[in-house]
C-alpha atoms as a PDB file:
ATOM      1  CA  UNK A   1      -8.982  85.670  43.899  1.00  0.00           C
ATOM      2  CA  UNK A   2      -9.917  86.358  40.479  1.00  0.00           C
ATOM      3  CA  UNK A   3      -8.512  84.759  37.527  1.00  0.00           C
ATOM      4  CA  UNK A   4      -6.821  87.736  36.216  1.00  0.00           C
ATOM      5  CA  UNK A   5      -5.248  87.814  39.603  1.00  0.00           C
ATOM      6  CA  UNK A   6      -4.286  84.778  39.426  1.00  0.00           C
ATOM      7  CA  UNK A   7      -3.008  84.588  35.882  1.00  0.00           C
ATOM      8  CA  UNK A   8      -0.784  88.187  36.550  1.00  0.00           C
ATOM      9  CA  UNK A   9       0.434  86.137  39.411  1.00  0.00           C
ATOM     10  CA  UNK A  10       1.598  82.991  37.692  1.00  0.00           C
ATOM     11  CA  UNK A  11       2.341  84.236  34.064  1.00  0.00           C
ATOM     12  CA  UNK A  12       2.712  88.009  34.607  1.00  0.00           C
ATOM     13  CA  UNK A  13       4.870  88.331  37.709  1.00  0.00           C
ATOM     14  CA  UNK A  14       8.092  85.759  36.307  1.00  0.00           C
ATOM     15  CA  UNK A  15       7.650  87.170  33.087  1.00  0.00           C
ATOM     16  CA  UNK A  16       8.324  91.299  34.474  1.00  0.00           C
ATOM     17  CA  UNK A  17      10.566  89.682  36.710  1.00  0.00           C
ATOM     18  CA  UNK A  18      13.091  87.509  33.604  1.00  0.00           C
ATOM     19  CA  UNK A  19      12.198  90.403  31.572  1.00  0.00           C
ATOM     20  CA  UNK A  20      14.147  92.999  34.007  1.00  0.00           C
ATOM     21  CA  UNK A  21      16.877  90.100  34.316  1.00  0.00           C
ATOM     22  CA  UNK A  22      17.554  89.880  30.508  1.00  0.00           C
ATOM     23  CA  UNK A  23      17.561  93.748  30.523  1.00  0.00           C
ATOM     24  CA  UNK A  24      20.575  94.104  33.357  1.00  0.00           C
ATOM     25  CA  UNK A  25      22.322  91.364  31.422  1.00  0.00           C
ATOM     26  CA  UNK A  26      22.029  92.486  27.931  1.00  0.00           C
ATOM     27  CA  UNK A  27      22.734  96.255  29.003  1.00  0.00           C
ATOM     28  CA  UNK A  28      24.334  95.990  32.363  1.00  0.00           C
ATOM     29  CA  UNK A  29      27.520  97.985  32.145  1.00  0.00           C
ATOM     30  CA  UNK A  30      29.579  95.926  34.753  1.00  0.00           C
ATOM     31  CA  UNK A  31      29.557  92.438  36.210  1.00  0.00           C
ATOM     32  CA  UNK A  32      27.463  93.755  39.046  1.00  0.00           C
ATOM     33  CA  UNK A  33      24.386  94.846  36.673  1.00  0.00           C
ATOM     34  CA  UNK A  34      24.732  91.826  35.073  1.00  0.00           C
ATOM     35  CA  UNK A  35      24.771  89.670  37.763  1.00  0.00           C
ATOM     36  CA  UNK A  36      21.785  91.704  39.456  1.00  0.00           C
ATOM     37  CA  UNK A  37      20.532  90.188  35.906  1.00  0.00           C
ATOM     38  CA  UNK A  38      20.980  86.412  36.612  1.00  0.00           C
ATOM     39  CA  UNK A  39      20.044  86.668  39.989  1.00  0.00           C
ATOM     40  CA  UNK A  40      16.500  87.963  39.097  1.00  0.00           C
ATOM     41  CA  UNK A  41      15.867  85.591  36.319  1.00  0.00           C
ATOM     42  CA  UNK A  42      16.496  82.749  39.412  1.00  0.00           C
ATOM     43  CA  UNK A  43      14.111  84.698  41.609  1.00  0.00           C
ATOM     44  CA  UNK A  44      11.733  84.082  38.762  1.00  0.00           C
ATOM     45  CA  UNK A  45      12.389  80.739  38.165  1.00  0.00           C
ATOM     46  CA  UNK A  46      11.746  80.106  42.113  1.00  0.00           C
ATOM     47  CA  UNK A  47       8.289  82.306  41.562  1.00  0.00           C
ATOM     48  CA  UNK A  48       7.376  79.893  38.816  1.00  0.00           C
ATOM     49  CA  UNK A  49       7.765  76.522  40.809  1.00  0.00           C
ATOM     50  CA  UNK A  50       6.536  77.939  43.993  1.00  0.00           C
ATOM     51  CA  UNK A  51       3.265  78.661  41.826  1.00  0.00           C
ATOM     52  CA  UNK A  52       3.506  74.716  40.538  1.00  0.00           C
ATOM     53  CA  UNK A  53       4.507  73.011  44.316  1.00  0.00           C
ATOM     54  CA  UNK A  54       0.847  75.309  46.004  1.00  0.00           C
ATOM     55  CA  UNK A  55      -1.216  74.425  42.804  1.00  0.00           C
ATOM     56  CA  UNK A  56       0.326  70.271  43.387  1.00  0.00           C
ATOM     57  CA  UNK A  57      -0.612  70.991  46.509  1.00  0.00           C
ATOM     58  CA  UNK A  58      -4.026  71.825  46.235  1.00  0.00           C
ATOM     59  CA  UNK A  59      -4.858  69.129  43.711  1.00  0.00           C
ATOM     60  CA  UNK A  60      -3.527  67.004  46.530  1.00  0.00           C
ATOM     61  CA  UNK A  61      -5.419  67.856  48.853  1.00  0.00           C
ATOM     62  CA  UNK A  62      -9.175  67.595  46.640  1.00  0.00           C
ATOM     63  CA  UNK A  63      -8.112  64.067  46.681  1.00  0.00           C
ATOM     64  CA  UNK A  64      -7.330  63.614  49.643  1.00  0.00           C
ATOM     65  CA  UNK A  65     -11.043  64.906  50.552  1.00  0.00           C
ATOM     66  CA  UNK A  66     -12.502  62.323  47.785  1.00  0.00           C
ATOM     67  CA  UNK A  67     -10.632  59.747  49.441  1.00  0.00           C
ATOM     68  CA  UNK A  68     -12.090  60.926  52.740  1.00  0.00           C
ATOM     69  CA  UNK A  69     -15.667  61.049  51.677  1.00  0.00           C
ATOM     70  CA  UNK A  70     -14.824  57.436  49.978  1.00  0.00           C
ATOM     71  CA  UNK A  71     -14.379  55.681  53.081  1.00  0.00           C
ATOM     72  CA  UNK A  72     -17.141  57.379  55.413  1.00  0.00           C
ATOM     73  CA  UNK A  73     -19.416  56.010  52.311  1.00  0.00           C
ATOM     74  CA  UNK A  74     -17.898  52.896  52.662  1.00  0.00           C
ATOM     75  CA  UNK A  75     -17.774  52.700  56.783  1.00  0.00           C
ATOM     76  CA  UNK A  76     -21.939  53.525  56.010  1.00  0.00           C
ATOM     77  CA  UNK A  77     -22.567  50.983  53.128  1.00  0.00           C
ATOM     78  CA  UNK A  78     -20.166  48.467  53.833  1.00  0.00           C
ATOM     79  CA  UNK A  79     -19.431  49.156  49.520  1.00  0.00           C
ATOM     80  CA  UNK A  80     -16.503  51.018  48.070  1.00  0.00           C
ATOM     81  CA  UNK A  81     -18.215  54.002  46.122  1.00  0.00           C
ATOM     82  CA  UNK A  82     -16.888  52.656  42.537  1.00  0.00           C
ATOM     83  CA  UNK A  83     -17.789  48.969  43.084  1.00  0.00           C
ATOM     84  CA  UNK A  84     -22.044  49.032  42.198  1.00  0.00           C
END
């Protein structure tokens, strides 16, 4: 993925999202419309920290892989990697 991809995905997408939320609240004519409105600006909310629990995620796993590499240096040297 691109990063414009990525940043419509993360910044773009809950802000359209809220955006048509605040519009069905502001000029929703009945309690339905309006709560249409809340109800999307949730959905965006739950866009937002799905977007922050895969990026967590991710960063999680690159160390994991540093950790790997880390001790197969270690099982071959008999040294930790940060101890010279």
């Amino acid at each position: 993925m691109t990063r414009a991809v990525l940043l419509l995905v993360r910044v773009g997408l809950p802000a359209a999202i809220t955006a048509a939320g605040v519009v069905l609240i502001v000029y929703g004519a009945g309690e339905n419309e309006q709560g249409a409105g809340v109800a999307l600006i949730g959905c965006a909310v739950m866009v937002v920290l799905f977007n922050l629990f895969l990026r967590l995620s991710w960063h999680d796993q690159r160390d994991r892989e540093r950790e790997d590499e880390a001790r197969e240096y270690f099982d071959r040297t008999g040294d930790w990697p940060d101890e010279s």
